[in-house]
C-alpha atoms as a PDB file:
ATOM      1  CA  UNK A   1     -29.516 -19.617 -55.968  1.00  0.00           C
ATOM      2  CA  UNK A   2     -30.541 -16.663 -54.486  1.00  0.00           C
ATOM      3  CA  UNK A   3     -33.636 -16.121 -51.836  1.00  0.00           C
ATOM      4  CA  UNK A   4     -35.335 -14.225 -54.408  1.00  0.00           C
ATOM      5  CA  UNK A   5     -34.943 -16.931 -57.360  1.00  0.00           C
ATOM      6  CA  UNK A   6     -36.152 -19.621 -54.363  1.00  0.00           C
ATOM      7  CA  UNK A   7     -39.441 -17.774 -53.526  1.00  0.00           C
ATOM      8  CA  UNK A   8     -40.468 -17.724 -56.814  1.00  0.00           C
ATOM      9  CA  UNK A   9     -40.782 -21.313 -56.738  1.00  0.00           C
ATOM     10  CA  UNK A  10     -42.096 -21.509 -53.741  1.00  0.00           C
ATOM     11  CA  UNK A  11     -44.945 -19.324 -54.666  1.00  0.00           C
ATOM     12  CA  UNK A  12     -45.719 -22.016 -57.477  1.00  0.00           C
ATOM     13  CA  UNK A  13     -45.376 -24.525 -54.359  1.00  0.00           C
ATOM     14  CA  UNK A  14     -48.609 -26.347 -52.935  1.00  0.00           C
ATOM     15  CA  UNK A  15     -46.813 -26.492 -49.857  1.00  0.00           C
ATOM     16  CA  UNK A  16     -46.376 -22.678 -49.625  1.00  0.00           C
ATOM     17  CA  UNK A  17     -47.867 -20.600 -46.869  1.00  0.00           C
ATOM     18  CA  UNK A  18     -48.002 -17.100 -46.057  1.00  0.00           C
ATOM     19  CA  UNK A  19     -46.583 -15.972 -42.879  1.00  0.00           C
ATOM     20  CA  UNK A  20     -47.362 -12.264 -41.764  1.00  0.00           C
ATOM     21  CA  UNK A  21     -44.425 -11.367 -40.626  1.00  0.00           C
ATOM     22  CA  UNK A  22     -41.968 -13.227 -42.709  1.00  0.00           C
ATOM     23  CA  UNK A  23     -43.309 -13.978 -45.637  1.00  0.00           C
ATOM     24  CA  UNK A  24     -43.900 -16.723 -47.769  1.00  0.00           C
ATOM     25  CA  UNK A  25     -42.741 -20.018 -45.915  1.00  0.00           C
ATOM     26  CA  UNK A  26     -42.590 -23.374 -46.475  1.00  0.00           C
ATOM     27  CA  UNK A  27     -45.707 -25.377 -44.997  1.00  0.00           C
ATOM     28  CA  UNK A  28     -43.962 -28.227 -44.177  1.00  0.00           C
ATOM     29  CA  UNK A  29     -41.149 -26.580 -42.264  1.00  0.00           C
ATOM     30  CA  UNK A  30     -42.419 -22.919 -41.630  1.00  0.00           C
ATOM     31  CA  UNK A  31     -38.922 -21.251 -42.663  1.00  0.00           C
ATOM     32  CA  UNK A  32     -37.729 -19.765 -45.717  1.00  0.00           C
ATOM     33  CA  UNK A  33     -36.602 -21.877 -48.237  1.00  0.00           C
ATOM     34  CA  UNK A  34     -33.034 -23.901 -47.869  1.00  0.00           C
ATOM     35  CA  UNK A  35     -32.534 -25.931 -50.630  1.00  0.00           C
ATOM     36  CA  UNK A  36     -29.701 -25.071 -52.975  1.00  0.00           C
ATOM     37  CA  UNK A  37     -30.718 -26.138 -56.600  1.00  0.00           C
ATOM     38  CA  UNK A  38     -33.742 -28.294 -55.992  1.00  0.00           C
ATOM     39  CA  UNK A  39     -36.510 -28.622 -53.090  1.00  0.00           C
ATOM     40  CA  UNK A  40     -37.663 -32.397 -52.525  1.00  0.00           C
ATOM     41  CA  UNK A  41     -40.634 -31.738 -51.081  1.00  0.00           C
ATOM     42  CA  UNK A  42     -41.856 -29.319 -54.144  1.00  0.00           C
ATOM     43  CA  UNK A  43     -45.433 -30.329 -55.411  1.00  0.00           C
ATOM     44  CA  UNK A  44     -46.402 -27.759 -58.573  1.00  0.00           C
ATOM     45  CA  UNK A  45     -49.825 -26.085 -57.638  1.00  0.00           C
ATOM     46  CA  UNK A  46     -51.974 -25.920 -61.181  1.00  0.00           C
ATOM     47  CA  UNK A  47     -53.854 -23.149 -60.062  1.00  0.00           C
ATOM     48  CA  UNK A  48     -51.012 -20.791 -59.353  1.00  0.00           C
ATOM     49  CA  UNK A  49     -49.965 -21.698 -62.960  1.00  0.00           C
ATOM     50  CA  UNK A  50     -53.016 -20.614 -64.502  1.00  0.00           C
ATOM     51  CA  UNK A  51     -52.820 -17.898 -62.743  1.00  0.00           C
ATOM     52  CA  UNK A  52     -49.444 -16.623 -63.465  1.00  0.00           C
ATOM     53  CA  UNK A  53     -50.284 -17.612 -67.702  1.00  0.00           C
ATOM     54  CA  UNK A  54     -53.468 -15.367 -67.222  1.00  0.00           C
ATOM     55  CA  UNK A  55     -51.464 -12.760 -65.624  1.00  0.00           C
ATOM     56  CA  UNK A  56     -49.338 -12.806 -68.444  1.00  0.00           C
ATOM     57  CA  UNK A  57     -51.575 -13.373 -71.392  1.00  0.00           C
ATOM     58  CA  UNK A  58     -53.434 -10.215 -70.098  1.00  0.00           C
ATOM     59  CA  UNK A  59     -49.799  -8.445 -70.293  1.00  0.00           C
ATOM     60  CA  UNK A  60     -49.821  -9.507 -73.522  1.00  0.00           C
ATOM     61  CA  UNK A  61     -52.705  -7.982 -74.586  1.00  0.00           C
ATOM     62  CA  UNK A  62     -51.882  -5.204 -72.900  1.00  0.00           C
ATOM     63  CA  UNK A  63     -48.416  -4.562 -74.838  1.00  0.00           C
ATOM     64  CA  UNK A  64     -49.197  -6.069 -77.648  1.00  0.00           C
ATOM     65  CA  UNK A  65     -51.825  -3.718 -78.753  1.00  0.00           C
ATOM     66  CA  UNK A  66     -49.585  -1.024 -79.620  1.00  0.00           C
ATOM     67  CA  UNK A  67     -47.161  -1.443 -82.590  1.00  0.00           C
ATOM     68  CA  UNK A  68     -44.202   0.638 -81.020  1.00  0.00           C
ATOM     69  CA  UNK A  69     -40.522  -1.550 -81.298  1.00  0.00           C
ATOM     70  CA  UNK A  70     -40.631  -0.716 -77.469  1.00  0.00           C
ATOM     71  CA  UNK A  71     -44.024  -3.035 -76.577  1.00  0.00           C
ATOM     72  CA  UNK A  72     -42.702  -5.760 -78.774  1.00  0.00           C
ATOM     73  CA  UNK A  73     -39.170  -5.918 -77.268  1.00  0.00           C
ATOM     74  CA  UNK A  74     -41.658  -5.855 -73.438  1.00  0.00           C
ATOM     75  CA  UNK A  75     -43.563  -8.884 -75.112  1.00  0.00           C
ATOM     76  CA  UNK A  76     -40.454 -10.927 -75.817  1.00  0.00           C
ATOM     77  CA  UNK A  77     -39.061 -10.608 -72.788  1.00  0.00           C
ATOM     78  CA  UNK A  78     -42.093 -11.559 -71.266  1.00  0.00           C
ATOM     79  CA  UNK A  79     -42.569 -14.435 -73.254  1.00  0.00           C
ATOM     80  CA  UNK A  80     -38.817 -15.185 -72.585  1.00  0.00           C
ATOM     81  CA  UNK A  81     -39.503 -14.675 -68.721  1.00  0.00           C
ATOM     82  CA  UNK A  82     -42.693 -17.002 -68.755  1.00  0.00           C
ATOM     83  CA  UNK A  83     -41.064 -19.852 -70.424  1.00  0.00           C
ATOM     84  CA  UNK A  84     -37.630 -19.876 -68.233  1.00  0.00           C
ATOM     85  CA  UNK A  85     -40.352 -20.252 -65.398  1.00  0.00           C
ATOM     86  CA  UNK A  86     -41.944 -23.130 -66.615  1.00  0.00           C
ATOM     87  CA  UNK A  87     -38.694 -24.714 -67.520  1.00  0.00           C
ATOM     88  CA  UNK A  88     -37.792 -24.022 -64.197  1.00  0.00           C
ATOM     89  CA  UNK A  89     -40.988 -25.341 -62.839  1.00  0.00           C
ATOM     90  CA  UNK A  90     -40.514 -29.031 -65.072  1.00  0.00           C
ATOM     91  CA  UNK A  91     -36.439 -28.703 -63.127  1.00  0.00           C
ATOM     92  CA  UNK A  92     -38.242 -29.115 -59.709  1.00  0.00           C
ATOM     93  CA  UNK A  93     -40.958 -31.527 -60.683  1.00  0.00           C
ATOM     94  CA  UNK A  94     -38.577 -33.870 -61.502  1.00  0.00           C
END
């Protein structure tokens, strides 16, 4: 997995913090993340999911005001996007 893929999670992390020269860290270790294919220590933060399904239910609206082929095939992948994040969010809490 790359660093990318693993700071997405951690930004869904409750044990995330932001470092102002790095980045986002881990709280509990203050580096980047390590893991491979799972963190132990991840703990899903509701709020940060609310926001990121507000973020993109106002995409939504957004795109899917128009009735152009283009702003549908935006909404799908968006949809598409949103749920491989939450399937990858249910991964980790397990």
């Amino acid at each position: 997995m790359e660093l990318k893929q693993k700071l997405i999670f951690c930004k869904q992390c409750q044990h995330k913090k932001l470092d102002t020269q790095v980045g986002i860290v881990c709280g509990l270790t203050n580096n980047k993340p390590d893991f491979e294919e799972t963190c132990p220590s991840y703990l899903n933060d509701p709020k940060e999911t609310r926001r990121m399904v507000k973020k993109a239910e106002k995409l939504y609206k957004t795109t899917g005001s128009t009735s152009s082929g283009a702003s549908t095939g935006s909404v799908w992948r968006t949809i598409i996007f949103i749920l491989i994040i939450i399937k990858l969010i249910m991964r980790f809490a397990r």
